[in-house]
N, C-alpha and C. Protein backbone atom coordinates (compact mmCIF):
# COMPACT_ATOMS: atom_id res chain seq x y z
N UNK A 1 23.09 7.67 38.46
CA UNK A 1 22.10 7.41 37.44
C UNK A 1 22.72 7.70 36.07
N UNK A 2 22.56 7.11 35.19
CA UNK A 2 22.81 7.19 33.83
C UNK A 2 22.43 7.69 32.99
N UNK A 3 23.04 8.80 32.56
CA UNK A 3 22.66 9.92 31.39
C UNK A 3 21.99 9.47 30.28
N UNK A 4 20.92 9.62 30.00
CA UNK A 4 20.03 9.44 28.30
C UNK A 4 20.44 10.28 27.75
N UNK A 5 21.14 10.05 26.28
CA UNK A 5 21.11 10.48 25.44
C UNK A 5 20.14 10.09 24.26
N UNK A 6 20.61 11.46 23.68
CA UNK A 6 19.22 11.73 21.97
C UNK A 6 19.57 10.46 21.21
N UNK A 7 18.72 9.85 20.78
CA UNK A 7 18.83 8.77 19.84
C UNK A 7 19.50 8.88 18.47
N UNK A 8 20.35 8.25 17.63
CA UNK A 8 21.57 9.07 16.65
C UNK A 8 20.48 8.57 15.40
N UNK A 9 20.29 9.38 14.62
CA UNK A 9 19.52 9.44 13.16
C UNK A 9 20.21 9.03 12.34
N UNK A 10 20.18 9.20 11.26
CA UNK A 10 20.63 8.97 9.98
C UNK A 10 19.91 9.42 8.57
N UNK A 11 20.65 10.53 8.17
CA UNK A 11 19.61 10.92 6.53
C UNK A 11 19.28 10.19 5.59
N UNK A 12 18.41 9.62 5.61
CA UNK A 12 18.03 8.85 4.08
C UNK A 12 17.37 9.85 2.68
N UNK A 13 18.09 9.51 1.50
CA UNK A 13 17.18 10.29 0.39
C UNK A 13 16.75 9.09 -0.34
N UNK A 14 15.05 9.14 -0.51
CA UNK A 14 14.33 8.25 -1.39
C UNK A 14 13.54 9.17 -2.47
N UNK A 15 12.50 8.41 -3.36
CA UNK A 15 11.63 8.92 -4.04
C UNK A 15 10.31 8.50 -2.87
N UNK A 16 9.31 9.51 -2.68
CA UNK A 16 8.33 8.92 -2.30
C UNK A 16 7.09 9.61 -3.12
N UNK A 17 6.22 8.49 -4.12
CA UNK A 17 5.21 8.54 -4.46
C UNK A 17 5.74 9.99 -5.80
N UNK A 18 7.18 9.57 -6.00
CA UNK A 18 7.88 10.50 -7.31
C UNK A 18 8.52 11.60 -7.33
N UNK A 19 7.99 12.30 -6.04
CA UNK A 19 9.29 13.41 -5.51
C UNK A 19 10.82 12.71 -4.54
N UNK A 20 11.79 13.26 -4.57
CA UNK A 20 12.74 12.95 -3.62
C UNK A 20 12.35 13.75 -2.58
N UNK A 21 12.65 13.01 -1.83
CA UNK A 21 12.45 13.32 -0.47
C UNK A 21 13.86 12.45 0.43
N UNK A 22 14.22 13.60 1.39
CA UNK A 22 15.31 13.62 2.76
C UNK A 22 14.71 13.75 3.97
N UNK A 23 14.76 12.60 4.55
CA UNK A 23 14.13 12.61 6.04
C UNK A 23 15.18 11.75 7.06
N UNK A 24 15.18 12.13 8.05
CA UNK A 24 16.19 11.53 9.18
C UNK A 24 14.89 10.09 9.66
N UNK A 25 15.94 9.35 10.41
CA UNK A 25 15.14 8.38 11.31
C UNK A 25 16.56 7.83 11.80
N UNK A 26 16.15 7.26 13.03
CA UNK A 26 16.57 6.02 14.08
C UNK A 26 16.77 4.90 12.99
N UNK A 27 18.22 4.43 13.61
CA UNK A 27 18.22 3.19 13.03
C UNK A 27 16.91 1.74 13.18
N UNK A 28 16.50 2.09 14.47
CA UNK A 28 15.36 0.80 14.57
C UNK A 28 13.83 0.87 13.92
N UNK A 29 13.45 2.91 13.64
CA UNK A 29 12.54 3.39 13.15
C UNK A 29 11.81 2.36 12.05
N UNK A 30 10.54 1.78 11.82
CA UNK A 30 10.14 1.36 11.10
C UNK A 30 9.54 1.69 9.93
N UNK A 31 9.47 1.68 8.50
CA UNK A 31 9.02 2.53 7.27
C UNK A 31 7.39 3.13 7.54
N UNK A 32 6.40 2.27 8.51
CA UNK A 32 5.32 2.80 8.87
C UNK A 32 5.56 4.30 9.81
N UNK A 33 6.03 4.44 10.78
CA UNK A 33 6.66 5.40 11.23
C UNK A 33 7.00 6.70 10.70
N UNK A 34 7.91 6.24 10.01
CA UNK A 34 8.60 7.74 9.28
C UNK A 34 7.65 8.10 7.92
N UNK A 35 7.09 6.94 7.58
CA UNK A 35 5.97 7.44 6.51
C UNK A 35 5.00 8.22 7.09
N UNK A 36 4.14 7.86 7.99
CA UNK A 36 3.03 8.43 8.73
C UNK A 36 3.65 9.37 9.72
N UNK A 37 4.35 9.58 10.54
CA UNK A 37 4.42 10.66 11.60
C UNK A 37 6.40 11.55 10.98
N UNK A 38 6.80 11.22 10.68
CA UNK A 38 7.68 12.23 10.24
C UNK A 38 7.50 13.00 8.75
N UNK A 39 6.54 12.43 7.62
CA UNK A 39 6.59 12.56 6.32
C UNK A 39 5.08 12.71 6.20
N UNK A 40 4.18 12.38 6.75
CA UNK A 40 2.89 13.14 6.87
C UNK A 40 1.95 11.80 5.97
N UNK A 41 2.84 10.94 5.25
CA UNK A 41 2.08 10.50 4.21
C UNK A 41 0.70 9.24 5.44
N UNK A 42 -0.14 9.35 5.48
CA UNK A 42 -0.65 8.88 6.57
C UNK A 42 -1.89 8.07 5.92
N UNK A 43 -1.79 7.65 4.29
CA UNK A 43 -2.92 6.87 4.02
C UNK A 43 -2.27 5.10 4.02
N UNK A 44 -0.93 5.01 4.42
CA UNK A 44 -0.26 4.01 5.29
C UNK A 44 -0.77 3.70 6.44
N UNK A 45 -1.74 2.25 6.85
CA UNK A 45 -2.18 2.01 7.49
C UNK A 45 -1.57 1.35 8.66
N UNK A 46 -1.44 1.31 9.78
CA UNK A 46 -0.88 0.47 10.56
C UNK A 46 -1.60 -0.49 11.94
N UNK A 47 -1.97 -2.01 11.33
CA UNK A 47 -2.61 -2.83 12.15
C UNK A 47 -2.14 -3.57 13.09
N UNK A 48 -1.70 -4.48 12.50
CA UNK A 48 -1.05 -5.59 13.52
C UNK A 48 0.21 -5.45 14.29
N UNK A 49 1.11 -4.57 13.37
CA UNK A 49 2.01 -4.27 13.31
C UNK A 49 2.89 -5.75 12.98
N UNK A 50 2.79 -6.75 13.24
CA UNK A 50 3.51 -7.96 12.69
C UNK A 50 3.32 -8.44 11.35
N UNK A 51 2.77 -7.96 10.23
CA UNK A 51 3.32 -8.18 9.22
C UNK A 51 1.78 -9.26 8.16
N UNK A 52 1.18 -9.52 9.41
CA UNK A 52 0.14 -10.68 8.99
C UNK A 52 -1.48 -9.82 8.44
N UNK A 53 -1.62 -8.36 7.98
CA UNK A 53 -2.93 -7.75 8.44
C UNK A 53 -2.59 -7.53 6.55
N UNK A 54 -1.48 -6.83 6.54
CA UNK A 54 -1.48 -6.12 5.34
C UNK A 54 -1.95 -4.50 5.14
N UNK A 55 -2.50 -4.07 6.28
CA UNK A 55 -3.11 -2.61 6.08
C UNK A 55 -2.23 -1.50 5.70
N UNK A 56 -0.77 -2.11 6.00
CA UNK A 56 0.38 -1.03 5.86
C UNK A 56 1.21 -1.58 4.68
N UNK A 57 0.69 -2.08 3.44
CA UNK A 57 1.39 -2.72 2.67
C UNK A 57 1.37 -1.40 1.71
N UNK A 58 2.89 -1.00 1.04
CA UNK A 58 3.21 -0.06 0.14
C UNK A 58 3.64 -0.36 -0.65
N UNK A 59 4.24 0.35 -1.66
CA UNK A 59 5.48 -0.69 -3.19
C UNK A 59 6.46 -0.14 -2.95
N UNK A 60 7.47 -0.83 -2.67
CA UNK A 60 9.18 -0.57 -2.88
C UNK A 60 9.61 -0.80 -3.98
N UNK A 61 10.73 -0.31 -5.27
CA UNK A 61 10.64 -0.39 -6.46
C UNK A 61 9.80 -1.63 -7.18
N UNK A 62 8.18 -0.93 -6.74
CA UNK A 62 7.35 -1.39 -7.92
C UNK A 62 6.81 -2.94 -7.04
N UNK A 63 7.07 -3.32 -5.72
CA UNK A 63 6.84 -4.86 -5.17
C UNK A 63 5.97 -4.62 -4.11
N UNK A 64 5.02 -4.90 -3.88
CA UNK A 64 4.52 -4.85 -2.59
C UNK A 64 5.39 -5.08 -1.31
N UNK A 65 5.03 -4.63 -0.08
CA UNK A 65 5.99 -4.60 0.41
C UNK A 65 5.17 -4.07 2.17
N UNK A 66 5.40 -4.86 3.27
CA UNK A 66 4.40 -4.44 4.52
C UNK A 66 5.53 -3.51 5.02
N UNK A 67 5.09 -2.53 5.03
CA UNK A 67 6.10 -1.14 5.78
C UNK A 67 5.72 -1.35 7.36
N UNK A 68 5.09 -2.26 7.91
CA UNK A 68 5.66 -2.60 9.33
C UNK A 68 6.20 -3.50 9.48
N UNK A 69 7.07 -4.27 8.42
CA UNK A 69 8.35 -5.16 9.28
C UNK A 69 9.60 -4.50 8.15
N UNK A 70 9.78 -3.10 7.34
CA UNK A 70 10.34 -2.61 6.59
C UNK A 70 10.86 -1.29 7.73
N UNK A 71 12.27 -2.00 7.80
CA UNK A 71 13.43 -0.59 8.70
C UNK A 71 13.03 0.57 7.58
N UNK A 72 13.26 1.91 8.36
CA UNK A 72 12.87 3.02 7.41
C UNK A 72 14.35 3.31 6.86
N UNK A 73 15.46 2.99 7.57
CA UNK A 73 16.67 3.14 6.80
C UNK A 73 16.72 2.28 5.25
N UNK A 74 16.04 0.74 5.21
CA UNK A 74 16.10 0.04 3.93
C UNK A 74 15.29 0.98 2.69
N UNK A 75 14.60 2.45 2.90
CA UNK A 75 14.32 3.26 1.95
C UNK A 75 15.07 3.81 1.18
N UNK A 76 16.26 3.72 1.90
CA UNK A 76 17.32 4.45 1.43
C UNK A 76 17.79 4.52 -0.10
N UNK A 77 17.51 5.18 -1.30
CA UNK A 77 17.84 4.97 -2.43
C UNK A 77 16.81 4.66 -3.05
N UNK A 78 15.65 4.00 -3.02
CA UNK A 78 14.52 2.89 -3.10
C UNK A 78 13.24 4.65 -3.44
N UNK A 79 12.42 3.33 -4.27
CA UNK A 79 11.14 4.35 -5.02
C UNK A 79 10.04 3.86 -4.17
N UNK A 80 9.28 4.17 -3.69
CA UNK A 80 8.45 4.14 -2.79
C UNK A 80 7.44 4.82 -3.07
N UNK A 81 5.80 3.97 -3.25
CA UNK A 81 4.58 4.54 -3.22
C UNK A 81 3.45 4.11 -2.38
N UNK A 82 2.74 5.05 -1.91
CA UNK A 82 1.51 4.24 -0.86
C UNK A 82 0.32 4.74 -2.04
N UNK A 83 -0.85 4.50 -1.35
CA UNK A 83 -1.56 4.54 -1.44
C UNK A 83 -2.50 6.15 -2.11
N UNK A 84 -1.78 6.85 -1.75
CA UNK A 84 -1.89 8.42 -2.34
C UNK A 84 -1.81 8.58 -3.53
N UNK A 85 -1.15 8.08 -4.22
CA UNK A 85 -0.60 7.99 -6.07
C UNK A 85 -1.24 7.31 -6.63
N UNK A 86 -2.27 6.61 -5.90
CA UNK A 86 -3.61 6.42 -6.73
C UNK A 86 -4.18 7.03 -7.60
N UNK A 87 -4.67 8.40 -6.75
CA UNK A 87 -5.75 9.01 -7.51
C UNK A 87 -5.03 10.05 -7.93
N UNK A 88 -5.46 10.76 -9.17
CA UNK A 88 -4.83 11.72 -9.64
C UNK A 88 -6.12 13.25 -9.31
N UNK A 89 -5.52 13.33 -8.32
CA UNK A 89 -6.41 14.55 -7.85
C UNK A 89 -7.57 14.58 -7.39
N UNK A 90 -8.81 14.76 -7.56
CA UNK A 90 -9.80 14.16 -7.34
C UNK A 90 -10.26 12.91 -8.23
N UNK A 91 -9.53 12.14 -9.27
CA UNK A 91 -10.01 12.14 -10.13
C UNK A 91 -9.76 10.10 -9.63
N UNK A 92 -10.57 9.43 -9.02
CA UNK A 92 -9.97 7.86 -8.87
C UNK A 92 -9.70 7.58 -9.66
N UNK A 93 -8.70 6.20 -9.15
CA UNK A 93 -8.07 5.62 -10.37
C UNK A 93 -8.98 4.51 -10.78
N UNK A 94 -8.98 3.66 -11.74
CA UNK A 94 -10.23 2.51 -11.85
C UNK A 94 -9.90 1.60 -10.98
N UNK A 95 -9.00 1.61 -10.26
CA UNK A 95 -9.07 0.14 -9.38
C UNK A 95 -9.97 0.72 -8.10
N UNK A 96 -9.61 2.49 -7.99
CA UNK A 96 -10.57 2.69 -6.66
C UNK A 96 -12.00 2.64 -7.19
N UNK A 97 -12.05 3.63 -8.25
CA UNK A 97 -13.59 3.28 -8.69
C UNK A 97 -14.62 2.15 -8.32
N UNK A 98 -13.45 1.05 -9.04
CA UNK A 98 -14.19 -0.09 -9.16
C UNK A 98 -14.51 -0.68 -7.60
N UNK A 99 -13.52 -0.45 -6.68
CA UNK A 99 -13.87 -0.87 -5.49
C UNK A 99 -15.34 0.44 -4.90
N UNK A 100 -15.48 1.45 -5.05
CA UNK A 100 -16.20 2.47 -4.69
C UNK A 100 -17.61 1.85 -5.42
N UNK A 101 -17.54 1.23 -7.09
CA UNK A 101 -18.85 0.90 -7.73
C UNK A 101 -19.65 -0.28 -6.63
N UNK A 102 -18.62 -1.06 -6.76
CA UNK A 102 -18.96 -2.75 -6.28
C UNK A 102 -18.68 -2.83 -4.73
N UNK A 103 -18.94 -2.00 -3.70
CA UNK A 103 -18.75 -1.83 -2.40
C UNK A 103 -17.84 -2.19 -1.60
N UNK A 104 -16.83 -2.65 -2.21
CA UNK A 104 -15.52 -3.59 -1.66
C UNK A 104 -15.26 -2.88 -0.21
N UNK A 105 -15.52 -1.85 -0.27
CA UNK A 105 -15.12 -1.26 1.53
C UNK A 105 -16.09 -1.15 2.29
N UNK A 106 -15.76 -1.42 3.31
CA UNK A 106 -16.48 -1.17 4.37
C UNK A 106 -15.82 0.03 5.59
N UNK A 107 -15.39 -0.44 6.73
CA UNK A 107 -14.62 0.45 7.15
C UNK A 107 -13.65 1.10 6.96
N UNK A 108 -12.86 0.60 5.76
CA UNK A 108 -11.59 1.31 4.88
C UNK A 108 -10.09 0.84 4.98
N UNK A 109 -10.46 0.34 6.52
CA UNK A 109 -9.13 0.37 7.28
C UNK A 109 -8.54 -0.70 6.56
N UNK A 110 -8.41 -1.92 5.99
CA UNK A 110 -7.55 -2.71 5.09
C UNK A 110 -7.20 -2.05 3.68
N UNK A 111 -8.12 -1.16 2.90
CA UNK A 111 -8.49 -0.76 1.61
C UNK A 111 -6.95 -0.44 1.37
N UNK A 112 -6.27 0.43 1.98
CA UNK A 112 -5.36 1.10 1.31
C UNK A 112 -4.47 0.34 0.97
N UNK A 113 -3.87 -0.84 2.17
CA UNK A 113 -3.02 -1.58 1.61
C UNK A 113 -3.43 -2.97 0.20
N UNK A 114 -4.41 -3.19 0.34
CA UNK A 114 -5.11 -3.99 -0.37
C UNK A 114 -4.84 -3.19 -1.67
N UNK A 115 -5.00 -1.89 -1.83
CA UNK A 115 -5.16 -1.28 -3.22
C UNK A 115 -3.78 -1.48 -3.89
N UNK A 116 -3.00 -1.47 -2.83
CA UNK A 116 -1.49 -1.30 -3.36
C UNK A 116 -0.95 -2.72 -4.05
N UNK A 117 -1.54 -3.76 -2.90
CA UNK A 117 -1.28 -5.15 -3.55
C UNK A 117 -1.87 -5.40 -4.83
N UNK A 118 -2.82 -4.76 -5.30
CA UNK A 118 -3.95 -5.42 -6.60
C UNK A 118 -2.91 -4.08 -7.76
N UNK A 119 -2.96 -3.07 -7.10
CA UNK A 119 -1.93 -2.21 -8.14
C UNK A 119 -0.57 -2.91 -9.02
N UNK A 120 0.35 -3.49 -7.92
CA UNK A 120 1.22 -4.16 -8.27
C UNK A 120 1.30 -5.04 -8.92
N UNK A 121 0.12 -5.55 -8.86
CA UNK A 121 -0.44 -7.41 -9.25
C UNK A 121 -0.82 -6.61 -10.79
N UNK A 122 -1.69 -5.58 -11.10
CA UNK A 122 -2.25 -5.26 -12.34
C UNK A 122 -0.80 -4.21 -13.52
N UNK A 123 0.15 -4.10 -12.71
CA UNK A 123 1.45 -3.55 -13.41
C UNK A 123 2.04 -4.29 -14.19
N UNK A 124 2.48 -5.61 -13.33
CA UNK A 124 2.89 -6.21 -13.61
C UNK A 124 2.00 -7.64 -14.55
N UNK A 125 0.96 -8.10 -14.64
CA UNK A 125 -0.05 -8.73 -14.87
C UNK A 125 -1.70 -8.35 -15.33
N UNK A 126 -1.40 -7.39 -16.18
CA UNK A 126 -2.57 -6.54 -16.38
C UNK A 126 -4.07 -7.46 -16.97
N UNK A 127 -3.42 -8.95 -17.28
CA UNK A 127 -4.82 -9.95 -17.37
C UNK A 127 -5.14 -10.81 -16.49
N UNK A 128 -4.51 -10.62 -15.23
CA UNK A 128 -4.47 -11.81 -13.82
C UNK A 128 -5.54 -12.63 -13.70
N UNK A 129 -5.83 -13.31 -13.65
CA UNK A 129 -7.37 -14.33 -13.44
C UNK A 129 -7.77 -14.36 -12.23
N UNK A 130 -8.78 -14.53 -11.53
CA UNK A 130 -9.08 -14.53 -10.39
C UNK A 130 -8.79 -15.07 -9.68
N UNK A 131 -8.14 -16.43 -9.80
CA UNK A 131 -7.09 -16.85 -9.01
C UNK A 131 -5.60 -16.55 -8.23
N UNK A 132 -5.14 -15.50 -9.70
CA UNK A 132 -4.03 -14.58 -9.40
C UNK A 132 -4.86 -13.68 -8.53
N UNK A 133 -5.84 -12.68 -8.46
CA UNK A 133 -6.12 -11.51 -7.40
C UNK A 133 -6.49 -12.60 -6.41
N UNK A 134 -7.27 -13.51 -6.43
CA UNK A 134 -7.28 -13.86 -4.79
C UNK A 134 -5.90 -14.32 -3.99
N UNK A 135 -4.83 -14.75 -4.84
CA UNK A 135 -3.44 -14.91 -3.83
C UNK A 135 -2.89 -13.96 -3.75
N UNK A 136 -3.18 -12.60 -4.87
CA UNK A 136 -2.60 -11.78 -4.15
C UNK A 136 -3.22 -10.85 -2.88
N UNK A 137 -4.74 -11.51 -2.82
CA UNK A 137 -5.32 -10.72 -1.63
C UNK A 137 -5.13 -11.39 -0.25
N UNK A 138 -4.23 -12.92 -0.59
CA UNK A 138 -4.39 -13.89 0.71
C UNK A 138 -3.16 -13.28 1.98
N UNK A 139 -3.21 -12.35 1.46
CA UNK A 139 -1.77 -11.27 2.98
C UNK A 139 -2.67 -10.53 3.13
N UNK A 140 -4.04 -10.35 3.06
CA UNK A 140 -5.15 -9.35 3.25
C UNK A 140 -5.68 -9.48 4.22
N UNK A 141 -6.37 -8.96 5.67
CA UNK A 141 -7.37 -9.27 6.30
C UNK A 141 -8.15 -8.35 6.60
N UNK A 142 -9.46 -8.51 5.88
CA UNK A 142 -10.38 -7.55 6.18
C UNK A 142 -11.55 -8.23 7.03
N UNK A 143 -12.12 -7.82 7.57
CA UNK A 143 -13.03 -8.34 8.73
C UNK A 143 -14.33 -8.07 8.24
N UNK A 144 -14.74 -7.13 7.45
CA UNK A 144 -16.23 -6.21 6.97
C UNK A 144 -16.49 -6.96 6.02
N UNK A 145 -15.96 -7.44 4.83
CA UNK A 145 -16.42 -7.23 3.54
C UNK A 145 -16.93 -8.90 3.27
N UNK A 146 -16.08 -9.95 3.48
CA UNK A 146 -16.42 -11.11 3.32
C UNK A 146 -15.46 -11.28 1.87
N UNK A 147 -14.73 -10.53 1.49
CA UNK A 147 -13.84 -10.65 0.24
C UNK A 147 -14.72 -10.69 -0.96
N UNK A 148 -15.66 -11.21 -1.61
CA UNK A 148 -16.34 -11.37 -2.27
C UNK A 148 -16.51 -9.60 -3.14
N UNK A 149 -16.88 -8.74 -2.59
CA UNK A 149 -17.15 -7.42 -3.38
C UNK A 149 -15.36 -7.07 -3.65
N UNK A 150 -14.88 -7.53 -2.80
CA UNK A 150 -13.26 -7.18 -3.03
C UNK A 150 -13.17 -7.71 -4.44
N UNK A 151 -13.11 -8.78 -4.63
CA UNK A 151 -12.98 -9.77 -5.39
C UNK A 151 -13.37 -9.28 -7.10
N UNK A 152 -14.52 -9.10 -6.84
CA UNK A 152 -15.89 -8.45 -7.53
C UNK A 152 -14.84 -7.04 -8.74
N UNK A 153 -14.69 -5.88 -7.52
CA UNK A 153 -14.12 -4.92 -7.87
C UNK A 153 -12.62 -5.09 -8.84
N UNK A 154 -11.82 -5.63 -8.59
CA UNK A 154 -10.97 -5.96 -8.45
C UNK A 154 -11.10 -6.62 -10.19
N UNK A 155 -12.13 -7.69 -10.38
CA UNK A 155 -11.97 -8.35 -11.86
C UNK A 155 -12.70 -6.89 -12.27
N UNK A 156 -13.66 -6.17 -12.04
CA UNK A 156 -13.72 -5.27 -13.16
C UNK A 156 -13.27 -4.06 -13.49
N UNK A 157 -12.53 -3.62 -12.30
CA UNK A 157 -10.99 -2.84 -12.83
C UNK A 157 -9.73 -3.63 -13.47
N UNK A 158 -9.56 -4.28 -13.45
CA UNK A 158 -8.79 -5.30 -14.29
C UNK A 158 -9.32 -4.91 -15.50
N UNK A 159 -9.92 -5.63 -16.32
CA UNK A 159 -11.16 -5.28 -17.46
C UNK A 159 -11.10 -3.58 -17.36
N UNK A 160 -11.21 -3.14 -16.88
CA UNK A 160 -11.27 -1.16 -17.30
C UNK A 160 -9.84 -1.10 -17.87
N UNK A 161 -8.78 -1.75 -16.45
CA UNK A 161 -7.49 -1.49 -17.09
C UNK A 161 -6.76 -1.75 -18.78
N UNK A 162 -7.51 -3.07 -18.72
CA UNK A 162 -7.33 -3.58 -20.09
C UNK A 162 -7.78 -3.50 -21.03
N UNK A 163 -8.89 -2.97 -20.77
CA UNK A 163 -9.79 -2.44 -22.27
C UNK A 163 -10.76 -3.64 -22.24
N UNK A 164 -10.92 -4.46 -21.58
CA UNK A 164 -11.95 -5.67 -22.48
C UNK A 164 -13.30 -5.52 -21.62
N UNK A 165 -13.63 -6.56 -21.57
CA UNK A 165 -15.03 -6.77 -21.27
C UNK A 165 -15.36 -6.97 -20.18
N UNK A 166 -15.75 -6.27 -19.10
CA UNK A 166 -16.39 -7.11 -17.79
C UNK A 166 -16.89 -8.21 -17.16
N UNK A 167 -16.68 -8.77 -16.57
CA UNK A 167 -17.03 -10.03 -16.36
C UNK A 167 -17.43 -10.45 -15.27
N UNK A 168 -17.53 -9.41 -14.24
CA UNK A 168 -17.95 -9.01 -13.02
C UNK A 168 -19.25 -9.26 -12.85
């Protein structure tokens, strides 16, 4: 019979969510993985696991990015934020607000990655039109909401972000 051996790791140092952080993983280890069960960060959702749900979508320098088809070795060097660096303490950020005002959640379970995609989208595009948030919500699948309060939330944190007027 054939001896098993320990699976061979490898140290990666990243930023996650602004601290550095050193964590080992398996070369095949996936970024959902070592985010949630070696690194604790666990508001990384994991659905489909193929890439099509979006619940595990995070930012890799600053891009959205589904951390279940993302090797946890490609962290390597790379700035990395989930869903946690949202809120600053207790304190939401307006994109959660706005989803919390206008009911955008339901069971939650898409929310986190969804937040991360509309984050990215409002960094980079802080006047997006609703056409821009609905393609960036079309890697989204939420089953509860009907998109519509998503939608909703979404133009009037936009508008908080920017200072103007609601339109929600």
């Amino acid at each position: 019979m054939p001896r098993l051996t320990a699976e061979v790791t490898h140290e990666l140092n990243f930023t996650l969510n602004g601290r550095k952080v050193t964590a080992r993983a398996a070369p095949r280890m996936l970024l959902t993985d070592l985010l949630r069960h070696e690194i604790g960060a666990t508001g990384t959702h994991v659905g489909c696991e193929h890439g099509v749900c979006g619940a595990c979508t995070v930012q890799i320098d600053g891009e959205p990015a589904r951390a279940c088809l993302t090797l946890a070795g490609q962290a390597e060097g790379r700035d990395i934020r989930t869903v946690e660096t949202l809120a600053d303490g207790a304190e939401l950020s307006p994109l959660q607000d706005a989803f919390r005002e206008q009911f955008a959640l339901q069971c939650g379970f898409c929310t986190a990655g969804i937040l991360m995609s509309l984050d990215a989208l409002f960094q980079s595009r802080p006047d997006a039109d609703e056409g821009e948030i609905r393609e960036a919500l079309a890697g989204h699948l939420c089953r509860c909401t009907g998109y519509a309060p998503i939608v909703r939330a979404a133009l009037v944190a936009r508008d908080r972000i920017k200072g103007g007027p609601i339109d929600a």
